[in-house]
C-alpha atoms as a PDB file:
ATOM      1  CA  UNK A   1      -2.562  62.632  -4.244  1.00  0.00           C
ATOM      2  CA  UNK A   2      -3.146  62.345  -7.742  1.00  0.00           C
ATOM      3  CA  UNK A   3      -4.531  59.322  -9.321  1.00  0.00           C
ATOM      4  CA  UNK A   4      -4.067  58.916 -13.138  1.00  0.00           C
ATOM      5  CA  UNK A   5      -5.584  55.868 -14.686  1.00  0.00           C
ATOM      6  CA  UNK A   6      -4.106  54.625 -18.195  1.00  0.00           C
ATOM      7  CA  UNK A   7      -6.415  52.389 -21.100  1.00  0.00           C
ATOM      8  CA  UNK A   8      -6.440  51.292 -24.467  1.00  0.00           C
ATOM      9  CA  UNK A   9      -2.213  49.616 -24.446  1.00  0.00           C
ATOM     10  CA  UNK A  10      -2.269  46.063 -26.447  1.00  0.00           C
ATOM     11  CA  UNK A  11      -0.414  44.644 -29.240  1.00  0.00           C
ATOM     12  CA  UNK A  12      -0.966  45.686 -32.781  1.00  0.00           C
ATOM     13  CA  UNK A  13       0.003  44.788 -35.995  1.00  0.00           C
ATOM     14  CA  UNK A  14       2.462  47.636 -38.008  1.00  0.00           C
ATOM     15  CA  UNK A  15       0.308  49.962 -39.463  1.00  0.00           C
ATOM     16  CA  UNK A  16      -2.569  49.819 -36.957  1.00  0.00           C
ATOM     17  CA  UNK A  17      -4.480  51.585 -34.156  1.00  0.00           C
ATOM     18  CA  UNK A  18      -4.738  52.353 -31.327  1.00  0.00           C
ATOM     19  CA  UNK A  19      -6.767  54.654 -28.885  1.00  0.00           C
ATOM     20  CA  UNK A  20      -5.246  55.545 -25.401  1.00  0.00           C
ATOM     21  CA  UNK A  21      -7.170  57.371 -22.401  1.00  0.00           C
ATOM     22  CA  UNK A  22      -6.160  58.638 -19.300  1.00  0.00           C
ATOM     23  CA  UNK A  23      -8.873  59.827 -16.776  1.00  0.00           C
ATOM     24  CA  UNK A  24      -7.443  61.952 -13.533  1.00  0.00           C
ATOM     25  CA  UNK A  25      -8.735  61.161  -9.684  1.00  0.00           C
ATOM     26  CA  UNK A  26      -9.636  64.792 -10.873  1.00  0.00           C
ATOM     27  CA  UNK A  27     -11.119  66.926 -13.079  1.00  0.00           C
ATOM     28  CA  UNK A  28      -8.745  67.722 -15.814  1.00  0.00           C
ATOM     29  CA  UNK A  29      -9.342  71.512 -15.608  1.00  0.00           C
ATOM     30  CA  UNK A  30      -7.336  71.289 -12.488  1.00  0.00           C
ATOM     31  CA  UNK A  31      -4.061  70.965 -14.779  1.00  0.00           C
ATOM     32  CA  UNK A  32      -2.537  73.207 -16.724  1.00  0.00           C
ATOM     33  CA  UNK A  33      -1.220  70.216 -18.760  1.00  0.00           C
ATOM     34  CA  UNK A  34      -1.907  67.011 -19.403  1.00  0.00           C
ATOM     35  CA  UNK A  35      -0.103  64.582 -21.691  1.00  0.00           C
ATOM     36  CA  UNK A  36       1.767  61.404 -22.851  1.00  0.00           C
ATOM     37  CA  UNK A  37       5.700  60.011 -22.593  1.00  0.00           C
ATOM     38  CA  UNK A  38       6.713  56.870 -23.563  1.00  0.00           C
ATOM     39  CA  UNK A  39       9.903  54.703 -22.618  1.00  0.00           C
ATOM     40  CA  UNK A  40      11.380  51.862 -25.071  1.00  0.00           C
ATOM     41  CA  UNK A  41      13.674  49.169 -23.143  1.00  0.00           C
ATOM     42  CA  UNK A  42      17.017  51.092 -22.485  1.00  0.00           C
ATOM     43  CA  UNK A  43      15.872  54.447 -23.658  1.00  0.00           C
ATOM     44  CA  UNK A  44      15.179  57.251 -21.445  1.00  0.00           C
ATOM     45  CA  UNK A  45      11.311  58.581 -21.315  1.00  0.00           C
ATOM     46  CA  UNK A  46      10.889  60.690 -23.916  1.00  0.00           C
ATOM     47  CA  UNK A  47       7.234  63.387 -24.532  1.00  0.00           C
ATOM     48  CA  UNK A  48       5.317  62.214 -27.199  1.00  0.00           C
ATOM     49  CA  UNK A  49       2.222  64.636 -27.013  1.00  0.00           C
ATOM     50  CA  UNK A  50       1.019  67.169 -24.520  1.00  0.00           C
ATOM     51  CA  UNK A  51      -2.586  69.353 -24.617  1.00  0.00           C
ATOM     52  CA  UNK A  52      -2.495  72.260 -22.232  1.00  0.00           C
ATOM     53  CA  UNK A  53      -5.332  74.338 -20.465  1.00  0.00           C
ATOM     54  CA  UNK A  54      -5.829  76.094 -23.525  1.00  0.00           C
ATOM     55  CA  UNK A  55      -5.329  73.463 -25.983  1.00  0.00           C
ATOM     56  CA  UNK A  56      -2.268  73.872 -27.137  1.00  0.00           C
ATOM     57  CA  UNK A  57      -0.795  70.845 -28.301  1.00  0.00           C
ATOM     58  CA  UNK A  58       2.822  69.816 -28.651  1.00  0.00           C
ATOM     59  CA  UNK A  59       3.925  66.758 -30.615  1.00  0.00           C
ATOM     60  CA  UNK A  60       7.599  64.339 -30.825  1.00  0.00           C
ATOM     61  CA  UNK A  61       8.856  64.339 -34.185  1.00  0.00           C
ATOM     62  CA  UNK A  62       8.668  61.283 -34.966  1.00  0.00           C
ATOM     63  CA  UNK A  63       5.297  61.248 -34.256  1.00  0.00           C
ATOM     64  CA  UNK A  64       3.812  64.410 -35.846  1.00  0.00           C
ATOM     65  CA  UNK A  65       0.784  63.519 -38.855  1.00  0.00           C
ATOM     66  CA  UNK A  66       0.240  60.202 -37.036  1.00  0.00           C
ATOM     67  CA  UNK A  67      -1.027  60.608 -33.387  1.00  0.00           C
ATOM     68  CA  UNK A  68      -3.445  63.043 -32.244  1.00  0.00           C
ATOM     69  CA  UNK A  69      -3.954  63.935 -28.279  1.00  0.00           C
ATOM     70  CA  UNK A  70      -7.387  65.574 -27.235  1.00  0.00           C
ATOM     71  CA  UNK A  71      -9.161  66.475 -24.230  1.00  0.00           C
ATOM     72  CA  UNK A  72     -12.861  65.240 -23.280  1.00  0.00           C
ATOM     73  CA  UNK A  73     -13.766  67.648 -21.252  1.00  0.00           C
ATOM     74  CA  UNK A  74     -17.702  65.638 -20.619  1.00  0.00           C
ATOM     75  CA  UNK A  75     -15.842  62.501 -20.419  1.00  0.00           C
ATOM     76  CA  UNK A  76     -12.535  64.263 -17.912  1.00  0.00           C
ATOM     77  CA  UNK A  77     -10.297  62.234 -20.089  1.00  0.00           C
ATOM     78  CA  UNK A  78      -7.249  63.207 -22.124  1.00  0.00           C
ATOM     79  CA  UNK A  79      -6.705  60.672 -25.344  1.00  0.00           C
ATOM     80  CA  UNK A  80      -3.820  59.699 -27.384  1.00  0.00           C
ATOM     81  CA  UNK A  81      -4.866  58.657 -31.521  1.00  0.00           C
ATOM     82  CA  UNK A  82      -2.383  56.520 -32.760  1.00  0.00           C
ATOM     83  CA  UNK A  83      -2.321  55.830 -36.371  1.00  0.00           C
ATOM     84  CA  UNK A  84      -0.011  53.940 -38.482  1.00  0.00           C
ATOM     85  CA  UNK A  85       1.650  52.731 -36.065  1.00  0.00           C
ATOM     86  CA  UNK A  86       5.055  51.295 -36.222  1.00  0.00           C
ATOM     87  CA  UNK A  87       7.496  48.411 -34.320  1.00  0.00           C
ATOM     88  CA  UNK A  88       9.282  51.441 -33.213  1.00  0.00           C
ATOM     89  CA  UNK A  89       6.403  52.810 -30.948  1.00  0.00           C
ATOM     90  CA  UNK A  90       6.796  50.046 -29.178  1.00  0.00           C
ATOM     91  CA  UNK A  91       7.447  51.415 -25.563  1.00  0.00           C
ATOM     92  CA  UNK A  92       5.348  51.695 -22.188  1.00  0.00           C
ATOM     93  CA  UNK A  93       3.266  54.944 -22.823  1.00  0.00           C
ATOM     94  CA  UNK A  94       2.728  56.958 -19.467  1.00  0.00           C
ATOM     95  CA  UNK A  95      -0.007  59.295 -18.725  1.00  0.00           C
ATOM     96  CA  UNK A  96       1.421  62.603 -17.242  1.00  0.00           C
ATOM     97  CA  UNK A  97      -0.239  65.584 -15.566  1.00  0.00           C
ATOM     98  CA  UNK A  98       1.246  69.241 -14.677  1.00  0.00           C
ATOM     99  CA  UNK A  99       0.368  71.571 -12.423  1.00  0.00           C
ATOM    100  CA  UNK A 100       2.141  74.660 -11.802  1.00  0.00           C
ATOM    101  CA  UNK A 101       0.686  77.250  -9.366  1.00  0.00           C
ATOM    102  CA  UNK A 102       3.553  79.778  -9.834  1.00  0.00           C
ATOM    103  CA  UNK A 103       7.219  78.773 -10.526  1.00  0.00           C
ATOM    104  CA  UNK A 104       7.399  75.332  -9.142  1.00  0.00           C
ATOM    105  CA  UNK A 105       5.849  72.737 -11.543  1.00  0.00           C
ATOM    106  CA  UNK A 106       4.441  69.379  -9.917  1.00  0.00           C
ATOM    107  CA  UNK A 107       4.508  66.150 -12.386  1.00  0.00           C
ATOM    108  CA  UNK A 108       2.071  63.530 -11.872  1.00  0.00           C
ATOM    109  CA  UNK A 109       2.412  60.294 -13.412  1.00  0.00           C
ATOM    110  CA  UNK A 110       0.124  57.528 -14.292  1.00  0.00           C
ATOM    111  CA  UNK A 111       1.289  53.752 -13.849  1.00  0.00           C
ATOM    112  CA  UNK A 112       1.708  52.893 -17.934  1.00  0.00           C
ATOM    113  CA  UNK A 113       0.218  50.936 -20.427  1.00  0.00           C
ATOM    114  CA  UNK A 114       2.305  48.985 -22.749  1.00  0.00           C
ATOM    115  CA  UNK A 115       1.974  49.430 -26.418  1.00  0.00           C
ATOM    116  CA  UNK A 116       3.587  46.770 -28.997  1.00  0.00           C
ATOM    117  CA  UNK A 117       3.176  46.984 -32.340  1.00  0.00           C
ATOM    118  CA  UNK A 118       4.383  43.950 -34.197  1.00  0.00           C
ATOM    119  CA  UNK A 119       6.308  43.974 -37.754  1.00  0.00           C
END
């Protein structure tokens, strides 16, 4: 059982900040990716960011030049920058872990945090 623990959600004003973290039951070396989806009222879940073992990052669209994900490795958290931040961001953001041993890849999921940023 994985444990994924979610901080920084809260309501912001449009063109804010905000600073998300998500720290594993486990050390974060044990995935070969971690990342962050996010799911608006009647939308489906969609990827936002995603860091893997070696760093490479991946990044939505409509997100690219204003959110940044990292890893802390001392800290065994995985964070999500948001800048400029817009009503349409608005969604529950989920942390999200992958592990993948050989061909079969496991998804773990964190609980959410809600993010609203207000017009």
């Amino acid at each position: 059982q994985v444990d994924l623990v979610e901080s920084g959600g809260g309501l912001v004003q449009s063109g804010g900040s905000l600073r998300l973290s998500c720290a594993p039951s486990g050390s974060i070396f044990a995935f070969n990716a971690m990342g962050w989806y996010r799911q608006a009222p009647g939308k489906q879940r969609e990827l936002v960011a995603l860091i893997t073992d070696f760093e490479r990052t991946t990044y939505a669209d409509s997100v690219k030049g204003r959110f940044t994900i990292s890893r802390d490795n001392g800290e065994n958290t995985v964070n999500l920058q948001m800048n400029n931040l817009k009503p349409e961001d608005t969604a529950v953001y989920y942390c999200n872990a992958q592990w993948q041993p050989q061909t079969k890849r496991y998804d773990f999921w964190g609980h959410g945090t809600q993010v609203t940023v207000s017009s």
